[in-house]
Protein backbone atom coordinates (compact mmCIF):
# COMPACT_ATOMS: atom_id res chain seq x y z
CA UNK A 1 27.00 26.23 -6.58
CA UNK A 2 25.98 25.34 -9.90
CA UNK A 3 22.73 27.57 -11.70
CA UNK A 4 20.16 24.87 -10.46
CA UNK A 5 21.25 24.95 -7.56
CA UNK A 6 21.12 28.39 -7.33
CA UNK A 7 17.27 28.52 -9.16
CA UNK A 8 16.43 26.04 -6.09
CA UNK A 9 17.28 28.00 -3.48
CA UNK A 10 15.77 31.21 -5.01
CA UNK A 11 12.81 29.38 -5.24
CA UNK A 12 12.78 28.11 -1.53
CA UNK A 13 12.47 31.85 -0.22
CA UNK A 14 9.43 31.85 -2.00
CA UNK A 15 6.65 30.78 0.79
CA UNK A 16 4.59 29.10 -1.93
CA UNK A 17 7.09 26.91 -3.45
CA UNK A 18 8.70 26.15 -0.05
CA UNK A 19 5.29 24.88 1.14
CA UNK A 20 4.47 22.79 -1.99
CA UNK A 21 8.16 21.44 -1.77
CA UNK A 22 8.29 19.98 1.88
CA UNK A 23 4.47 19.04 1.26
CA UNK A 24 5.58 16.69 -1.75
CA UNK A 25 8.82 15.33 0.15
CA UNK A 26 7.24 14.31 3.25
CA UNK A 27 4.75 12.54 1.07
CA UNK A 28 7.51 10.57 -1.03
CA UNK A 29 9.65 10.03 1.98
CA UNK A 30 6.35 8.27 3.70
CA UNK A 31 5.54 6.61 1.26
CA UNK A 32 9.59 4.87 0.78
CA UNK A 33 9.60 4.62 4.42
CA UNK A 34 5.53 2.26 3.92
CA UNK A 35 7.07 0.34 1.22
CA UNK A 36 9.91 -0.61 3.27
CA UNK A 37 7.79 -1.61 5.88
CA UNK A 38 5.87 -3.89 3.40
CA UNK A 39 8.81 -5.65 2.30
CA UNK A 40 9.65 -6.21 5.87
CA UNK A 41 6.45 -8.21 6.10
CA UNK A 42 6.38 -9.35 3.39
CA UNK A 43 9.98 -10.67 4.41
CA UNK A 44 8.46 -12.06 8.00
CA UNK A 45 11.16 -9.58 10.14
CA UNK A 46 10.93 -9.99 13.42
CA UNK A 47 8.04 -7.78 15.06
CA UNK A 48 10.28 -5.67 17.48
CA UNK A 49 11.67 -4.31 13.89
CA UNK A 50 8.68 -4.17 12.17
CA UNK A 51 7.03 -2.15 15.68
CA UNK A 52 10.69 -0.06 15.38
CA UNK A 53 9.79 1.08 11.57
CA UNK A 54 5.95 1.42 12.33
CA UNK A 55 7.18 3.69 15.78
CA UNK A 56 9.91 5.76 13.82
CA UNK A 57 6.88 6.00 10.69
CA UNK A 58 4.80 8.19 13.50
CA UNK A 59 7.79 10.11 15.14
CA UNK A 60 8.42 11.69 11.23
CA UNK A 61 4.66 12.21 11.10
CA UNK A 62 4.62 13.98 14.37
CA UNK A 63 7.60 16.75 12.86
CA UNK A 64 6.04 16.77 9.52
């Protein structure tokens, strides 16, 4: 494990930091999975895949 790797995890036992850290990914990782989507309209998919991405969008919102 390399020293930022090692900072990292030192930070994660921190309650703060982990909080503010998962907060901030499950926002980026939203908003990739909502500009996907877009493109997917934007792209005319076919609506079972565009229900699919919309259905798995909610299921990570439910465990977030």
């Amino acid at each position: 494990m390399n020293i930022a790797e090692e900072y990292f995890q030192k930070q994660l036992s921190v309650a703060e930091f982990k909080h503010s850290y998962l907060e901030e990914k499950a926002k980026l990782d939203i908003e990739y999975q909502l500009e996907e989507l877009k493109k997917d309209i934007q792209a005319f998919k076919p609506i079972e895949e565009l229900i699919e991405k919309i259905e798995n969008i909610e299921k990570y919102l439910m465990t977030v």
